[in-house]
N, C-alpha and C. Protein backbone atom coordinates (compact mmCIF):
# COMPACT_ATOMS: atom_id res chain seq x y z
N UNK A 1 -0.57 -13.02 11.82
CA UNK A 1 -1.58 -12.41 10.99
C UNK A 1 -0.93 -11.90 9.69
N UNK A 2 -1.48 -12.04 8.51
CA UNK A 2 -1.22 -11.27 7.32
C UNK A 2 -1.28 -9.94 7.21
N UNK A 3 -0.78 -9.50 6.07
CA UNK A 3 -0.72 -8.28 5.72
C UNK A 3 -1.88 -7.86 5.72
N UNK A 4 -2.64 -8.53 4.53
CA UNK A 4 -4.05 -7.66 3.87
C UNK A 4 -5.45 -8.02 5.60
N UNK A 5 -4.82 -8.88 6.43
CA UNK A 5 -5.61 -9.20 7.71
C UNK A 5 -5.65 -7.81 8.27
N UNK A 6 -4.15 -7.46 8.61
CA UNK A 6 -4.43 -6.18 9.18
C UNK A 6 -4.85 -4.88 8.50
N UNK A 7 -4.56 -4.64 7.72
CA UNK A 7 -5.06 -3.83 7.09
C UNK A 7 -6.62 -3.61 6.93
N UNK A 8 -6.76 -4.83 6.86
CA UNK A 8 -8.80 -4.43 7.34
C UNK A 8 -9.01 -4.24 8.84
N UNK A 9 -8.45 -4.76 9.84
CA UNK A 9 -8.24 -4.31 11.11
C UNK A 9 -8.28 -3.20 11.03
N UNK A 10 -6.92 -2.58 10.78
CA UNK A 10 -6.72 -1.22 10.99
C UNK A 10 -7.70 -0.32 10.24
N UNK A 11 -8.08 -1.01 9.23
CA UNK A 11 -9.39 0.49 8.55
C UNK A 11 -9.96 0.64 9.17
N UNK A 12 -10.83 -1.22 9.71
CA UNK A 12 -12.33 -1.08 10.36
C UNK A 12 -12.29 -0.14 11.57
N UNK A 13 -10.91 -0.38 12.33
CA UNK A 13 -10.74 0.96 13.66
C UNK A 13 -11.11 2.20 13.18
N UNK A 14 -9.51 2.35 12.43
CA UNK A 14 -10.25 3.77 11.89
C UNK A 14 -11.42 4.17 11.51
N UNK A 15 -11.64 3.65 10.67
CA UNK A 15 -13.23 4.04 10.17
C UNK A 15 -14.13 4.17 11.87
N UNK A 16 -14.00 3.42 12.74
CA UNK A 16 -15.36 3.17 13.70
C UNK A 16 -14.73 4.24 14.54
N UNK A 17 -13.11 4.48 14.58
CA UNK A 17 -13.11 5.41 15.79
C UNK A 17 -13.60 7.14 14.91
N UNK A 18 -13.22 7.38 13.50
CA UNK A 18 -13.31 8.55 13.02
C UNK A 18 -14.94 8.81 13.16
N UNK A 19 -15.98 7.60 12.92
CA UNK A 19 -17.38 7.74 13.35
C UNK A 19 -17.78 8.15 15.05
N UNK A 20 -17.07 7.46 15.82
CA UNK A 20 -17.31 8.34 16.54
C UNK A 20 -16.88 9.51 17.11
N UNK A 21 -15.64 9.72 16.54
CA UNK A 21 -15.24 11.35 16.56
C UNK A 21 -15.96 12.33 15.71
N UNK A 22 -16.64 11.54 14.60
CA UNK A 22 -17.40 13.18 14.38
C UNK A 22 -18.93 12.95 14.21
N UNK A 23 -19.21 11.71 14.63
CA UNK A 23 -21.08 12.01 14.61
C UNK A 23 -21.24 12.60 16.31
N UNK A 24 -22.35 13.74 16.08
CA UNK A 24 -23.02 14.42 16.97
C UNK A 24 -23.24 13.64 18.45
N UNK A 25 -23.75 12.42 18.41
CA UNK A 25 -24.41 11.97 19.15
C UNK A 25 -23.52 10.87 20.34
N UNK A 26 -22.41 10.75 19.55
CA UNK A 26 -21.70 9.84 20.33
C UNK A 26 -20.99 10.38 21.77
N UNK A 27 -20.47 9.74 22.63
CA UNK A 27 -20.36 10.21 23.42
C UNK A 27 -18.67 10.79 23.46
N UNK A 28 -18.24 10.26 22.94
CA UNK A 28 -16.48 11.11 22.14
C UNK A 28 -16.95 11.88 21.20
N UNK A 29 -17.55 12.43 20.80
CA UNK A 29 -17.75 13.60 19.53
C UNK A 29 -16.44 14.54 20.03
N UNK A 30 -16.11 14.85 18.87
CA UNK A 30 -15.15 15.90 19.29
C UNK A 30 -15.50 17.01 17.92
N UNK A 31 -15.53 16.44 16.66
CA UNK A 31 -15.69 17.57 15.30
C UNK A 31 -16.50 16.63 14.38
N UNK A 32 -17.05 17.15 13.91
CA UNK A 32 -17.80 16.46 12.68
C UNK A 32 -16.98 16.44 11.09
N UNK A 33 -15.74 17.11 11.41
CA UNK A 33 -14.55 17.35 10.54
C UNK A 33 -14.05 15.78 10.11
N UNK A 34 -14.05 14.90 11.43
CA UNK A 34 -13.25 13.41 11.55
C UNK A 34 -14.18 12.64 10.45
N UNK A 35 -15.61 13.25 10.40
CA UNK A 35 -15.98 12.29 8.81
C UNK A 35 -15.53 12.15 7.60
N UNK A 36 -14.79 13.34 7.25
CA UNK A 36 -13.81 13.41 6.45
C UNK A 36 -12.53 12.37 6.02
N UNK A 37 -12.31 11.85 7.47
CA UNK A 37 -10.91 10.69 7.50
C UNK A 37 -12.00 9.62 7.18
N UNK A 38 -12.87 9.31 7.84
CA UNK A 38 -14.05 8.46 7.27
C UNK A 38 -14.04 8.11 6.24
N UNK A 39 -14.67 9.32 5.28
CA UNK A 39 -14.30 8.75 3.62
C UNK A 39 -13.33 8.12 3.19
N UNK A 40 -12.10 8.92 3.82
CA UNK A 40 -10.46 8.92 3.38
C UNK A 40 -10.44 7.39 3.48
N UNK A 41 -10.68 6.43 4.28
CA UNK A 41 -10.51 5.38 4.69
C UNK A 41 -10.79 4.66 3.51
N UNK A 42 -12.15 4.98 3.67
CA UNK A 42 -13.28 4.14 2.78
C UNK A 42 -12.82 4.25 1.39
N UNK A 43 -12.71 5.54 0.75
CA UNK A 43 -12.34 5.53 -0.88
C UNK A 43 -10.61 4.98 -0.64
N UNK A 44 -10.01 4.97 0.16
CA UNK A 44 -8.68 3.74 0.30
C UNK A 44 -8.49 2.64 -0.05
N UNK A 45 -9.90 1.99 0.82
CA UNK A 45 -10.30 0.62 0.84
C UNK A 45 -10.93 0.18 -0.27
N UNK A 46 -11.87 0.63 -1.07
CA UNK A 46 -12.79 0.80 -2.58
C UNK A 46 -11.72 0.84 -3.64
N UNK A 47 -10.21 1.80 -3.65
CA UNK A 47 -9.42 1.92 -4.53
C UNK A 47 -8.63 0.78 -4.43
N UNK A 48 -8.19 -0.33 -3.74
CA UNK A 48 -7.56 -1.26 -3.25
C UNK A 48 -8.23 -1.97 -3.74
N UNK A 49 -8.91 -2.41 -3.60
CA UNK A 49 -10.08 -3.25 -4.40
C UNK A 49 -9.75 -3.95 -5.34
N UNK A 50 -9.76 -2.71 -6.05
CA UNK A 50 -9.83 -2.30 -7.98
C UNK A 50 -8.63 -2.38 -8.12
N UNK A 51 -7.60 -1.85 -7.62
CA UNK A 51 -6.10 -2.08 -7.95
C UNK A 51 -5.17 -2.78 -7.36
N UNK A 52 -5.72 -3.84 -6.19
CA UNK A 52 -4.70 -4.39 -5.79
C UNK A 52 -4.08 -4.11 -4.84
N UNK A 53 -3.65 -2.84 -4.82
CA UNK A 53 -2.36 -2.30 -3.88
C UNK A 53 -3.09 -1.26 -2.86
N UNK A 54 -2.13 -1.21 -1.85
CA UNK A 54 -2.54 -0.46 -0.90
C UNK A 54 -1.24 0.02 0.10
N UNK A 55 -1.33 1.05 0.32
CA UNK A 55 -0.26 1.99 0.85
C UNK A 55 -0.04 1.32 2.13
N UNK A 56 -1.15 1.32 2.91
CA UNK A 56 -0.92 0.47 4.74
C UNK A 56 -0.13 -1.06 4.18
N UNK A 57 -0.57 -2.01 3.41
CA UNK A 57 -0.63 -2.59 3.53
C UNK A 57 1.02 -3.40 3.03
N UNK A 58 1.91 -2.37 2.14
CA UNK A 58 3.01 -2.35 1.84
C UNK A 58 3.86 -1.71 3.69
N UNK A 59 3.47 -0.72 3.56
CA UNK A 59 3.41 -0.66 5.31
C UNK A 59 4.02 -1.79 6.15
N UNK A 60 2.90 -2.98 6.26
CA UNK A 60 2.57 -3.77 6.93
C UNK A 60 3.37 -4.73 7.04
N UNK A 61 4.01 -4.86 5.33
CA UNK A 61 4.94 -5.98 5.30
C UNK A 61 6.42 -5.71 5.31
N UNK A 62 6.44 -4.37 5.57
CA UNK A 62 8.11 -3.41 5.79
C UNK A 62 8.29 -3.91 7.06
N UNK A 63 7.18 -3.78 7.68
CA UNK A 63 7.26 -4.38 9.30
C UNK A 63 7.12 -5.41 9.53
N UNK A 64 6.92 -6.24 8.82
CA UNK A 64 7.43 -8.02 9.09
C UNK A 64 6.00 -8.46 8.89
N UNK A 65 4.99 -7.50 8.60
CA UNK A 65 3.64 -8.90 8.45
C UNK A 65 3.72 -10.01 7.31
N UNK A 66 3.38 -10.99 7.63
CA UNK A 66 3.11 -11.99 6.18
C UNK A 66 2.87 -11.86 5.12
N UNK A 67 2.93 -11.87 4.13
CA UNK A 67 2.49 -11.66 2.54
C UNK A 67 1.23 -11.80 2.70
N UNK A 68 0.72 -13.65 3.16
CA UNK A 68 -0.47 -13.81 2.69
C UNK A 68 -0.78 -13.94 1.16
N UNK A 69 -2.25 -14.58 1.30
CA UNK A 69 -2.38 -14.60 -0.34
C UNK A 69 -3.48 -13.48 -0.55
């Protein structure tokens, strides 16, 4: 797998597990605080975008993932 592969992996987790750590209704709720990492994710992923670069994703390839195009 590529770099920028995992890196959407790993958001989409994050993002789905921080949703259900802080919406009310789920059955892991723990704080409604974890929507917070939510955003964090999301304005990550939106700033990457626009610039290219991304912190996980330099990460990713320290640890041997593929460049990728």
């Amino acid at each position: 797998m590529t770099s920028w592969q995992l890196v959407r992996i790993i958001g989409g987790f994050f993002i789905l597990l921080s949703l259900a750590l802080g919406v009310a209704g789920s059955p892991i709720y723990h704080n409604a605080n974890w929507l917070w990492f939510t955003a964090f994710v999301g304005v990550n992923l939106l700033q990457s975008g626009f610039t290219r670069w991304c912190l996980m994703e330099t990460i990713m390839r320290k640890l041997g993932a593929a460049a990728g195009n």
